[in-house]
Protein backbone atom coordinates (compact mmCIF):
# COMPACT_ATOMS: atom_id res chain seq x y z
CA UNK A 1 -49.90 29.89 2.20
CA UNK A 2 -49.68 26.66 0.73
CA UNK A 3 -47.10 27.89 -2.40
CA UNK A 4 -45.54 29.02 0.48
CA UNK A 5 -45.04 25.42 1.54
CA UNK A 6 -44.31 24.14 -1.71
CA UNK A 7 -41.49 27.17 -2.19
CA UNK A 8 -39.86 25.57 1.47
CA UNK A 9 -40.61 21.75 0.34
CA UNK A 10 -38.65 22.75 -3.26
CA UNK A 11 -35.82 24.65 -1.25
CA UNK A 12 -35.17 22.09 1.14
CA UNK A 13 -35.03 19.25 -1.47
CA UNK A 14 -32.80 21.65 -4.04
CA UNK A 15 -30.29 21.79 -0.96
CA UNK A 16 -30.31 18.72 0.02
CA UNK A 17 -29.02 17.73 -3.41
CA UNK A 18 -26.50 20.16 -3.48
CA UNK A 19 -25.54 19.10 -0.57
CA UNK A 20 -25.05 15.26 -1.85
CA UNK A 21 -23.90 16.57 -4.93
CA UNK A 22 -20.80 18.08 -3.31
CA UNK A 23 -20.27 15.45 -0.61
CA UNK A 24 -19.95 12.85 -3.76
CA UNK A 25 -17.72 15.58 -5.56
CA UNK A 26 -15.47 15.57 -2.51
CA UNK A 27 -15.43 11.71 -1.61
CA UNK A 28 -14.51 10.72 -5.10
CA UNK A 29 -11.40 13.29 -5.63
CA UNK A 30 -10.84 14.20 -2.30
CA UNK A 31 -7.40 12.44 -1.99
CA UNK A 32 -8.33 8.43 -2.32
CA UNK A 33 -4.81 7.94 -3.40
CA UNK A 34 -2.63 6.22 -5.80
CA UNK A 35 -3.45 2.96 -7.17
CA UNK A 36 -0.61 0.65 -6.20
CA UNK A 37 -0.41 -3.19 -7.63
CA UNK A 38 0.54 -5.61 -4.94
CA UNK A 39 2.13 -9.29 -6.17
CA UNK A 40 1.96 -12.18 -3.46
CA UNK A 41 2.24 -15.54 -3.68
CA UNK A 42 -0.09 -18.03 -4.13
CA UNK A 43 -0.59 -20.54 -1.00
CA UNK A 44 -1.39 -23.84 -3.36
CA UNK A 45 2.29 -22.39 -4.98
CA UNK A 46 0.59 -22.17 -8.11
CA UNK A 47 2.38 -18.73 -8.88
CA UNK A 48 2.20 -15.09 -8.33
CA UNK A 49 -1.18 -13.25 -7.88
CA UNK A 50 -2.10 -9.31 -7.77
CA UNK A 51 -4.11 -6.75 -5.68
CA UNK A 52 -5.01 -3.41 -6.77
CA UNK A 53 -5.11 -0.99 -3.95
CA UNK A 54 -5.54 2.87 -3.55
CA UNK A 55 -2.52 3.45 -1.13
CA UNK A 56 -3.36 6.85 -0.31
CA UNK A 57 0.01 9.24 0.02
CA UNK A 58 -1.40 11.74 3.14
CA UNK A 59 0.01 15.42 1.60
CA UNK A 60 1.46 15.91 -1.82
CA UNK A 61 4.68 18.11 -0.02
CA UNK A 62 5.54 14.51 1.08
CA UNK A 63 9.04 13.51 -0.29
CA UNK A 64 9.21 10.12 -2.28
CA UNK A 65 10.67 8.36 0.70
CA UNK A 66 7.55 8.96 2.62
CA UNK A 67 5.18 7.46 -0.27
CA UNK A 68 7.16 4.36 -0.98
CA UNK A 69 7.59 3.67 3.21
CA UNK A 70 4.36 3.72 3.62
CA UNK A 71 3.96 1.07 0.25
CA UNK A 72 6.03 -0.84 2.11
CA UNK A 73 3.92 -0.53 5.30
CA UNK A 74 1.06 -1.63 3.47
CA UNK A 75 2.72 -4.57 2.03
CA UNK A 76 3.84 -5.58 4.90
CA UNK A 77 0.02 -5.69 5.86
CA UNK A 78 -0.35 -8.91 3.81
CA UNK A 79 -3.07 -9.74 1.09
CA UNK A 80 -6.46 -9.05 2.00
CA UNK A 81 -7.82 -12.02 -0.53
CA UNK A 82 -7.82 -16.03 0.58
CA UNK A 83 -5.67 -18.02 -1.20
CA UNK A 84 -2.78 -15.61 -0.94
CA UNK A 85 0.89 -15.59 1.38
CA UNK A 86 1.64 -12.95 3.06
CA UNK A 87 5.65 -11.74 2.58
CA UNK A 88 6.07 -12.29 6.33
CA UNK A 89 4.67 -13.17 9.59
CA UNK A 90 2.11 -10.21 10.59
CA UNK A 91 4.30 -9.23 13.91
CA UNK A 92 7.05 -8.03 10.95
CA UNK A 93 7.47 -4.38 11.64
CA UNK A 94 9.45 -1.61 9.20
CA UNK A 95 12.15 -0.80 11.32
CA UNK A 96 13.03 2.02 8.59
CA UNK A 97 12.82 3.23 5.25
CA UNK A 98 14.54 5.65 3.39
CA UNK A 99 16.18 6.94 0.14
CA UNK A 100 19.31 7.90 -0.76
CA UNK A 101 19.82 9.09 -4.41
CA UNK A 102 17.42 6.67 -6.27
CA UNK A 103 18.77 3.59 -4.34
CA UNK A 104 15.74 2.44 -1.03
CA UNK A 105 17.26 0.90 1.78
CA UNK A 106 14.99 -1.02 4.32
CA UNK A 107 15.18 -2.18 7.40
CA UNK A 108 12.44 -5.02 8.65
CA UNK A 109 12.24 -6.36 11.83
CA UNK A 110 14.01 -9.53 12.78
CA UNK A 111 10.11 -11.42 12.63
CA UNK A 112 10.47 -11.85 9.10
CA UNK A 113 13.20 -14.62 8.97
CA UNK A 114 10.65 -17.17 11.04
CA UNK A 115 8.23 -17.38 7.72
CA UNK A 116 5.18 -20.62 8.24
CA UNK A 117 2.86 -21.93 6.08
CA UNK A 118 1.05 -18.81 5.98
CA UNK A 119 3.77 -17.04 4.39
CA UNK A 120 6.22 -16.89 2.05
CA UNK A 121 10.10 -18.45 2.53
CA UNK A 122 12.42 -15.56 3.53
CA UNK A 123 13.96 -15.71 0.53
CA UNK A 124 11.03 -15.46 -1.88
CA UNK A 125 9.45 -12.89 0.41
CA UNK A 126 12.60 -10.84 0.13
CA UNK A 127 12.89 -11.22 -3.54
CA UNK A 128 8.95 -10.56 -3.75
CA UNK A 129 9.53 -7.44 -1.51
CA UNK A 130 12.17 -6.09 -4.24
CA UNK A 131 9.91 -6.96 -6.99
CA UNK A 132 6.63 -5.21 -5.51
CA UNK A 133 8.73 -1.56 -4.85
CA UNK A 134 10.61 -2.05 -8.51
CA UNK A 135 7.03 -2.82 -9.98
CA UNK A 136 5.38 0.36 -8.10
CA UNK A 137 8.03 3.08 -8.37
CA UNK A 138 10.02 2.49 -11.83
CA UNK A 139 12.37 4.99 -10.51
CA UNK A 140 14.11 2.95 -7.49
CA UNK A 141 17.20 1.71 -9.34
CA UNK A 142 17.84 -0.83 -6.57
CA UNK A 143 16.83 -2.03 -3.17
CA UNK A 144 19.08 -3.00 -0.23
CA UNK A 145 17.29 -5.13 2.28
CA UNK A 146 17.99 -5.56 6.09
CA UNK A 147 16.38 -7.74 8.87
CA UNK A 148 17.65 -6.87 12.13
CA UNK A 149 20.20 -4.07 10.94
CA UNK A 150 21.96 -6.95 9.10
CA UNK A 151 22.13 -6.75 5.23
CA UNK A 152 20.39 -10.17 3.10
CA UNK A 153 20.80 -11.38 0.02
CA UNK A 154 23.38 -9.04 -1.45
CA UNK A 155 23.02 -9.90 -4.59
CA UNK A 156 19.38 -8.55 -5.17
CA UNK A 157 19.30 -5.47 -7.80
């Protein structure tokens, strides 16, 4: 009777670290996404700055378009470390985001030309914008940005 016991005691534990064997297995590989490197702007001015973050891309039959809007999304989001600008003011939405040939044309929401202290000048943020998809997806051979449906800063590669 009481090997009997032990048998069930030794079972129960075996499985149970099976069990968090394969749930750590699973969390660690299961899709935690690509690590992406984010550049904002210092609020002092003192220069650029970087986050690392796992952006993760939701199904691997995505196109490209999908994984670089939703970069963009998250960029949009702002830094999550003090000390650091966002591009533009939080109520900034992606109005769209797509790719035609290698070339990435967005659209943003006409929020981001009212920047504050919080954030950086529309310019900057535009150039910085540019900068973060060129860093993060070497294949985009240039970026065309619009707020409000109207084109800015032609001259941005």
């Amino acid at each position: 009777m009481k090997s009997r016991a032990i048998f069930k005691g030794i079972g129960v534990c075996i499985f149970l670290i099976v069990i968090l064997v394969v749930s750590i297995f699973f969390y660690n590989f299961e899709n935690l996404g690509k690590r992406r490197v984010l550049y904002f702007e210092a609020i002092d001015g003192s220069g650029l700055y970087i986050e690392s973050r796992r952006i993760t891309e939701y199904s691997s039959t995505q196109g490209r378009d999908l994984h670089v809007q939703q970069f963009v999304q998250e960029l949009l989001l702002g830094p999550v470390t003090n000390g650091f600008k966002s591009l533009f003011l939080q109520e900034t939405r992606l109005e769209s985001c797509f790719l035609q040939g290698n070339i990435l044309y967005v659209n943003l929401s006409k929020e981001a030309l009212f920047p504050d202290v919080t954030t950086s000048a529309t310019k900057e943020a535009v150039d910085l914008l540019v900068y973060n998809i060129k860093k993060n997806f070497s294949w985009i051979e240039s970026v065309e940005i619009y707020i409000g449906s109207n084109k800015v800063y032609e001259n941005l590669v």
